[in-house]
Protein backbone atom coordinates (compact mmCIF):
# COMPACT_ATOMS: atom_id res chain seq x y z
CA UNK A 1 0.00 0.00 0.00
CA UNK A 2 1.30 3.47 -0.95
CA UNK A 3 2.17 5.80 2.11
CA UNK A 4 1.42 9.01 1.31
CA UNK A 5 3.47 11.96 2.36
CA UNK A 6 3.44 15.48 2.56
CA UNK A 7 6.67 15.58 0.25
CA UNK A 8 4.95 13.78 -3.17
CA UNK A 9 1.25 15.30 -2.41
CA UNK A 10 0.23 18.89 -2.34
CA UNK A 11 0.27 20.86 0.20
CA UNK A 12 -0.90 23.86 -0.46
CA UNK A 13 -3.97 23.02 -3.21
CA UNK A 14 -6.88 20.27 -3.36
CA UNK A 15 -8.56 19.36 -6.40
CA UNK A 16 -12.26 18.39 -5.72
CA UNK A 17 -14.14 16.15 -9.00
CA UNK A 18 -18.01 16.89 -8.45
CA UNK A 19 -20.33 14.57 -10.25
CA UNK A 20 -18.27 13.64 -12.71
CA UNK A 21 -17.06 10.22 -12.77
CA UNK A 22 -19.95 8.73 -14.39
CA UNK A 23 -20.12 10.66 -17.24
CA UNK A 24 -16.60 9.93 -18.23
CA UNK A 25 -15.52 7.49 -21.25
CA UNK A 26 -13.07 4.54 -20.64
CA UNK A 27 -10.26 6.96 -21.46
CA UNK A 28 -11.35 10.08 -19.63
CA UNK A 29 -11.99 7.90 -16.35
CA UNK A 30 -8.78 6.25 -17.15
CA UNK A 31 -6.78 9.30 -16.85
CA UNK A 32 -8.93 10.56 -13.51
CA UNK A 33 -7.87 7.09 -12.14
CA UNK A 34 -4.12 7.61 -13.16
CA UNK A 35 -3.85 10.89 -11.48
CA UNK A 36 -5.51 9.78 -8.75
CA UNK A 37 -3.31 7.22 -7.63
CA UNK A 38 -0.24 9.38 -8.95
CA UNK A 39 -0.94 12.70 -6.73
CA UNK A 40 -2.60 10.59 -3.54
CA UNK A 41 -4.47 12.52 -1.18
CA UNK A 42 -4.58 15.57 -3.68
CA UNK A 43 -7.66 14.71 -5.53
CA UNK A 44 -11.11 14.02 -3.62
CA UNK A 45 -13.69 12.35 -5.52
CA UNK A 46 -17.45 12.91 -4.96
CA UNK A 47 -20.30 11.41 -6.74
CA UNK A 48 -22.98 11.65 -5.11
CA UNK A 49 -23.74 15.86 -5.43
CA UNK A 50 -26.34 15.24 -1.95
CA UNK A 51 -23.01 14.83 0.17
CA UNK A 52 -21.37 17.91 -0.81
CA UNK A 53 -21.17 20.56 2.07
CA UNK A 54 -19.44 23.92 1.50
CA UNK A 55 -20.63 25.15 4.52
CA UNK A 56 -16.86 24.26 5.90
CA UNK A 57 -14.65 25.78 3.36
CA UNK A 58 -11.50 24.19 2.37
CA UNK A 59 -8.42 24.20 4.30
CA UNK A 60 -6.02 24.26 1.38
CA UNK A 61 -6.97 26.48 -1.97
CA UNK A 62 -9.18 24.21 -4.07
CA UNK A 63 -9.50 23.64 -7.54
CA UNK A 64 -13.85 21.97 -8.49
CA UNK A 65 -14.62 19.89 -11.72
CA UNK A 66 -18.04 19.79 -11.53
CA UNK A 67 -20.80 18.49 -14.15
CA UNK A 68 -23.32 21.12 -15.52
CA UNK A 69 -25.61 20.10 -13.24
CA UNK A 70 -23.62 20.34 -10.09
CA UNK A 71 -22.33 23.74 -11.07
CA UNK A 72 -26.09 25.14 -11.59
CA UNK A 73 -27.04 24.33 -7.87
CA UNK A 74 -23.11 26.04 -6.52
CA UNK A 75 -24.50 29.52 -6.77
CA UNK A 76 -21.60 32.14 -5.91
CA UNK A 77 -18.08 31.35 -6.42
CA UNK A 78 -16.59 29.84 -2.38
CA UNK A 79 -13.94 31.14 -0.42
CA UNK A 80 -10.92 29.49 -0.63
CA UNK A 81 -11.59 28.39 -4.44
CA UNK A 82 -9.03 29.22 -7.38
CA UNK A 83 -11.22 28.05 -9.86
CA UNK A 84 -14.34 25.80 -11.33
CA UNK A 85 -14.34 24.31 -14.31
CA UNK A 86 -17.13 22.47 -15.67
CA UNK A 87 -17.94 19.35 -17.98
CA UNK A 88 -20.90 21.02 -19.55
CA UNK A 89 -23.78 19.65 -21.27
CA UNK A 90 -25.33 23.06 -23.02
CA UNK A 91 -22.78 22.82 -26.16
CA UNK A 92 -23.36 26.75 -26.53
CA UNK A 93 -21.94 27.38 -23.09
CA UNK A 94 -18.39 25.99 -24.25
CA UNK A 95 -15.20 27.91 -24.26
CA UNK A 96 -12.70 25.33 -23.67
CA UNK A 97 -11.03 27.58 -20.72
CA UNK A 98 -13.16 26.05 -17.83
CA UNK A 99 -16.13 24.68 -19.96
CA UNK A 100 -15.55 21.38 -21.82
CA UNK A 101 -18.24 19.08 -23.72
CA UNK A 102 -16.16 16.07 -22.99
CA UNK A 103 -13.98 14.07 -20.29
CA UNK A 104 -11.07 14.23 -22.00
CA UNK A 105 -10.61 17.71 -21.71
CA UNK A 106 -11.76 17.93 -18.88
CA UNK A 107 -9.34 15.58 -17.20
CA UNK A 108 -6.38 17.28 -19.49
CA UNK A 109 -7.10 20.34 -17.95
CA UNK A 110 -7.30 18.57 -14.69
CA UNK A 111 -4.37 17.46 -15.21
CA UNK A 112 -2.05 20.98 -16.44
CA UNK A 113 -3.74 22.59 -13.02
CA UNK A 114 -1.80 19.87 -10.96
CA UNK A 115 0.73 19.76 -12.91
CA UNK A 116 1.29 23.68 -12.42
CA UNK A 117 0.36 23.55 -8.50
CA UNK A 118 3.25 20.79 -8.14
CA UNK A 119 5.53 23.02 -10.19
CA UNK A 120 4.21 26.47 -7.84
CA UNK A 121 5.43 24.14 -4.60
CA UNK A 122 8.65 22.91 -5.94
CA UNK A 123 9.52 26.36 -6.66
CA UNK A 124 8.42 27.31 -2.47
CA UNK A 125 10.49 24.42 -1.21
CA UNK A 126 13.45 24.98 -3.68
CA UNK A 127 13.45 28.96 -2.54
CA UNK A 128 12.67 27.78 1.00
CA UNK A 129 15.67 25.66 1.04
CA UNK A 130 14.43 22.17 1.09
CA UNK A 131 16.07 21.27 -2.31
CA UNK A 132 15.08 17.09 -1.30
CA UNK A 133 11.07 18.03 -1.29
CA UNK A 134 11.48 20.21 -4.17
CA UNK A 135 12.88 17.54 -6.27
CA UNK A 136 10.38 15.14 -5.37
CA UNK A 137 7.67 17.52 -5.96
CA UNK A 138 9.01 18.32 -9.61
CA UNK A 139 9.67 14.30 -10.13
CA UNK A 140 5.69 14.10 -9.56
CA UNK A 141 5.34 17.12 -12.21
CA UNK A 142 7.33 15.93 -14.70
CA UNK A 143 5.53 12.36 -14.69
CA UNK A 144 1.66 13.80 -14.58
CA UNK A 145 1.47 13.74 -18.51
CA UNK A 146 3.59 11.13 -19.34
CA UNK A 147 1.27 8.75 -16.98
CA UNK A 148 -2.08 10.48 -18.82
CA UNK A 149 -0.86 9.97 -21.99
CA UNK A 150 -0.20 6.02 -21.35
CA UNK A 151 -3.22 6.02 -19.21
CA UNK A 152 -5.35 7.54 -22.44
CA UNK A 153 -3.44 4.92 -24.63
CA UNK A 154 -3.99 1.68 -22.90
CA UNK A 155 -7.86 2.72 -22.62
CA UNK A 156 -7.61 3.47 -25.92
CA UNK A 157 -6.49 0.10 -27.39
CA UNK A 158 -8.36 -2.21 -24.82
CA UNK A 159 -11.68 -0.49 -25.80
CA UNK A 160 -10.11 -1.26 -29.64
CA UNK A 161 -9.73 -4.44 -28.54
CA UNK A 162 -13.10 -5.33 -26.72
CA UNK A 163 -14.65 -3.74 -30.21
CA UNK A 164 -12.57 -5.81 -32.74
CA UNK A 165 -13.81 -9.05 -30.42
CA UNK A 166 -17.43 -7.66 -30.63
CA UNK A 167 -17.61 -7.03 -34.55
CA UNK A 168 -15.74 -10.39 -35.18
């Protein structure tokens, strides 16, 4: 079992994914999966929208990918929250900076915000002068899209796979 530390996760930012698991494709929920286990305690996963309380705000600046739906019922934007960015079901609503129409951007985007928020720390610890949790932090960086990207691509070619077995 991996022991997580305060040297490989983050500990200045949280990344909270709203409602969105289910409407994810093999490759999209692939990816969430992958940078789940890669960043440990960083990312909290909800999916049932009922269980969500904001009434205690966050003790570490959070980051919310939320469905359309979940984001309709947030009202204002909450303290303690850089931003919000939304898997969105209206396709007029889409701008591709925090609304997507699909997973996959969705998680890539999940994805460059951790990758920049482990960068943001490394840089703290390295002027700080713990050069040992700096490194580790940018070792985590610096293997976020590289682990997407195989993440995608095994998705990728064992849905392929399952299809070429169905059509045969």
């Amino acid at each position: 079992m991996r022991k997580e530390s305060q040297e490989d996760g983050l500990s200045e930012f949280q990344f909270v994914v709203i409602d969105i698991r289910k409407r994810l494709d093999a490759p999209a929920s692939a990816m969430l999966q992958s940078l789940n286990a890669l960043t440990g305690n960083s990312i909290s996963i909800i999916d049932d929208i009922s269980t969500v309380n904001f009434d205690e705000p966050p003790r570490k600046t959070a980051f919310l990918f939320v469905s359309s739906e979940f984001d309709a019922t947030m009202g204002s934007e909450l303290e303690h929250t850089e931003a919000v960015f939304v898997l969105e079901d209206d396709i007029g609503k889409v701008d591709y900076e925090h609304r997507f129409d699909n997973g996959d951007d969705l998680i890539y985007q999940l994805a460059d915000e951790i990758y920049r928020c482990y960068q943001q720390e490394a840089e703290q610890y390295l002027i700080s002068g713990d050069v040992k949790t700096a490194e580790i932090k940018r070792k985590v960086s610096n293997k976020i899209h590289e682990e997407l990207d195989k993440a995608y691509n095994s998705a990728l070619k064992s849905d392929s796979t399952i299809t070429k077995s169905i059509d045969a």
